[in-house]
N, C-alpha and C. Protein backbone atom coordinates (compact mmCIF):
# COMPACT_ATOMS: atom_id res chain seq x y z
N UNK A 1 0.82 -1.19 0.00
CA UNK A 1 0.00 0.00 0.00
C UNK A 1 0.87 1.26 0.00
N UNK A 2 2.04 1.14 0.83
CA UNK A 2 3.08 2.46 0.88
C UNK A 2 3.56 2.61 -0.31
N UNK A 3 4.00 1.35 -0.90
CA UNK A 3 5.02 1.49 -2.22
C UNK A 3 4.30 2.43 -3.40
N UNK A 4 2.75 2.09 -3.50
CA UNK A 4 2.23 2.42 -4.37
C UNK A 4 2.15 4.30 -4.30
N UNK A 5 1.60 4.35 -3.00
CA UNK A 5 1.76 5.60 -2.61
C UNK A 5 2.65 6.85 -2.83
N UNK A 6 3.93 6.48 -1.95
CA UNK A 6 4.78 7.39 -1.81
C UNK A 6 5.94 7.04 -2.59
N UNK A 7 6.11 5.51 -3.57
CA UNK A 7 7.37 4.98 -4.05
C UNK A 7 8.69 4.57 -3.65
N UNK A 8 8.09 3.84 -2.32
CA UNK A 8 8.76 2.97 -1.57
C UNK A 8 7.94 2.44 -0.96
N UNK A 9 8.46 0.88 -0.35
CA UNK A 9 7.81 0.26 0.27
C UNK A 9 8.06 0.87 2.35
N UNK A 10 7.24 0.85 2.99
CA UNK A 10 7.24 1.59 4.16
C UNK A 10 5.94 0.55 4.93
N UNK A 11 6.34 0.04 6.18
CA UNK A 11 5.74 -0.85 7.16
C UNK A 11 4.53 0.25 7.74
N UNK A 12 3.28 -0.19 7.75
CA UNK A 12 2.71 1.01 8.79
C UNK A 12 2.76 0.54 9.85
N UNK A 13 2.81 -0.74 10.29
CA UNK A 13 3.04 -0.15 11.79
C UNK A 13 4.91 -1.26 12.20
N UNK A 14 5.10 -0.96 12.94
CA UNK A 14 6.55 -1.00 13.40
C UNK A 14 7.03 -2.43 13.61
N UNK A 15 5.12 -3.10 14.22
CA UNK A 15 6.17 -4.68 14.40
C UNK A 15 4.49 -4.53 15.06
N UNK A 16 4.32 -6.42 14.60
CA UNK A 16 2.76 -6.75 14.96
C UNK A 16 3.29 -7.66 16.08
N UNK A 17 2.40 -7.73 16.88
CA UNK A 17 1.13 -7.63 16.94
C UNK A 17 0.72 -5.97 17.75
N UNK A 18 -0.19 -5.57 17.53
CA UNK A 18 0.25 -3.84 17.60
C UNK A 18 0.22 -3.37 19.05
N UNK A 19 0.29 -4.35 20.21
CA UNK A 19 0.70 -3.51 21.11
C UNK A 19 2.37 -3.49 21.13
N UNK A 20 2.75 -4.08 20.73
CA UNK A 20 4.29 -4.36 20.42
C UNK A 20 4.74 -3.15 19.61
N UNK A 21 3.79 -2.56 19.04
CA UNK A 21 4.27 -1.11 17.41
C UNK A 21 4.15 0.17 18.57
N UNK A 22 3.60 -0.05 19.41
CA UNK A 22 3.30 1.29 20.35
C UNK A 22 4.42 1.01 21.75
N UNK A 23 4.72 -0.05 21.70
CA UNK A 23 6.16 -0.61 22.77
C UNK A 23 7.10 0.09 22.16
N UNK A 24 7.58 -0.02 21.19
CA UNK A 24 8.01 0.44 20.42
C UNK A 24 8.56 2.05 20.14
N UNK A 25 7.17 2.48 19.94
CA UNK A 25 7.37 3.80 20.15
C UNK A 25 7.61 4.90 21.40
N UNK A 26 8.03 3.52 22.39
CA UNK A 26 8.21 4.31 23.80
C UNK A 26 6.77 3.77 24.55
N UNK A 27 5.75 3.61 24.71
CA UNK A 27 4.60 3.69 25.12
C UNK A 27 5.41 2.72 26.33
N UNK A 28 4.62 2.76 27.41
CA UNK A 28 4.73 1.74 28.97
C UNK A 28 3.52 0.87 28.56
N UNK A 29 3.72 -0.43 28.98
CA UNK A 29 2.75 -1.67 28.68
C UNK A 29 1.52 -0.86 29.31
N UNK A 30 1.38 -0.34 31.04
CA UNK A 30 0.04 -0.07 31.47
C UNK A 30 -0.82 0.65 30.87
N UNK A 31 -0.03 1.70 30.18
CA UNK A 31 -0.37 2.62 29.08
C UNK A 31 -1.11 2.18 28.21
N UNK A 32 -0.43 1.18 27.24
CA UNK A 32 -1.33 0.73 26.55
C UNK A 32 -2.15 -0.47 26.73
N UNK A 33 -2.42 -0.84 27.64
CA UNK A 33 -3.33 -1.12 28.46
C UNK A 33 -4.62 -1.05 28.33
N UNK A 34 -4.24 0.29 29.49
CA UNK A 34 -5.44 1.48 29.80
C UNK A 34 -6.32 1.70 28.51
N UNK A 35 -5.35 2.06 27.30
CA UNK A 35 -5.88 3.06 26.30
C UNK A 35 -6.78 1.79 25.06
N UNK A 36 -6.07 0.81 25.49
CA UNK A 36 -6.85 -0.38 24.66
C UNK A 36 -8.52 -0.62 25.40
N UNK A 37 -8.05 -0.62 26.86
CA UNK A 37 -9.18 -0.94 27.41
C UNK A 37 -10.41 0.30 27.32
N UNK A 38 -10.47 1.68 27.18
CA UNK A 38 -10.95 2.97 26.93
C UNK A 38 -11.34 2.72 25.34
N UNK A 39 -10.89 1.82 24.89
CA UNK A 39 -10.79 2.39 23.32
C UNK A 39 -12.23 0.77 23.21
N UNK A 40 -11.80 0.04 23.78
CA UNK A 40 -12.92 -0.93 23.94
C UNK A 40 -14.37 -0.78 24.25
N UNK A 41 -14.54 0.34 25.66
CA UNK A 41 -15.41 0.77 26.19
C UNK A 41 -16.13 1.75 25.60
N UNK A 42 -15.47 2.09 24.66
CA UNK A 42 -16.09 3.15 23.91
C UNK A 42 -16.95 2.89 22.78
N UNK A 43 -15.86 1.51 22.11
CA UNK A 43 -16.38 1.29 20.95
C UNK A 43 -18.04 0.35 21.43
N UNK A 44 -18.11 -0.72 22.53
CA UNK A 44 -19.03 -1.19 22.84
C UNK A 44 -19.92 -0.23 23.19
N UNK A 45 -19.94 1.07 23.72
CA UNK A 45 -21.15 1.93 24.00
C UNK A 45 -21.41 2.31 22.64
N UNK A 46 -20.75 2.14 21.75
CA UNK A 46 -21.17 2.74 20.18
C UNK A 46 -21.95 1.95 19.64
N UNK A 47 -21.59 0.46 19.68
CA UNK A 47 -22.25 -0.53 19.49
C UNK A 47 -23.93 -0.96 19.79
N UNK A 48 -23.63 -0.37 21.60
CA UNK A 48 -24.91 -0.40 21.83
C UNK A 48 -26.37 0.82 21.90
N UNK A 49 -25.06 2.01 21.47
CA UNK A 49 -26.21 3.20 20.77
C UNK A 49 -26.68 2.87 19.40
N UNK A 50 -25.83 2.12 18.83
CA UNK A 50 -26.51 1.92 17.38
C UNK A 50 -27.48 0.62 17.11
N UNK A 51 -27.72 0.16 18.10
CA UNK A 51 -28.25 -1.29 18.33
C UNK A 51 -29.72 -0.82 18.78
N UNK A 52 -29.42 0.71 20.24
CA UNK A 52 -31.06 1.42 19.89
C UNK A 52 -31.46 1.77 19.03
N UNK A 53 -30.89 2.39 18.15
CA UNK A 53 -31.19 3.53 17.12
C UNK A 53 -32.02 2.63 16.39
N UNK A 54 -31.84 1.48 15.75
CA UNK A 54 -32.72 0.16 14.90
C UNK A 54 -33.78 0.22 15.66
């Protein structure tokens, strides 16, 4: 997808599995953690606003 793009090939993320790409970038494990677990909670309340909305 990069190569085509910009005319080189370029990884988007750093190293899978992706809490490992944000290790990576410095992040502390609790950190990303936290922000996985927030990012969960969020998406399930989205889930279940759109589940009223039907």
């Amino acid at each position: 997808w990069t190569k085509r793009r910009t005319g080189e090939g370029k990884r988007v993320f750093l190293m899978a599995p992706i809490h490992h790409h944000f290790e990576k970038l410095g992040w502390s494990e609790p950190k990303i953690v936290v922000r996985f677990w927030i990012l969960a909670i969020l998406m399930g309340l989205l889930s279940l606003l759109t589940l009223k909305l039907r």
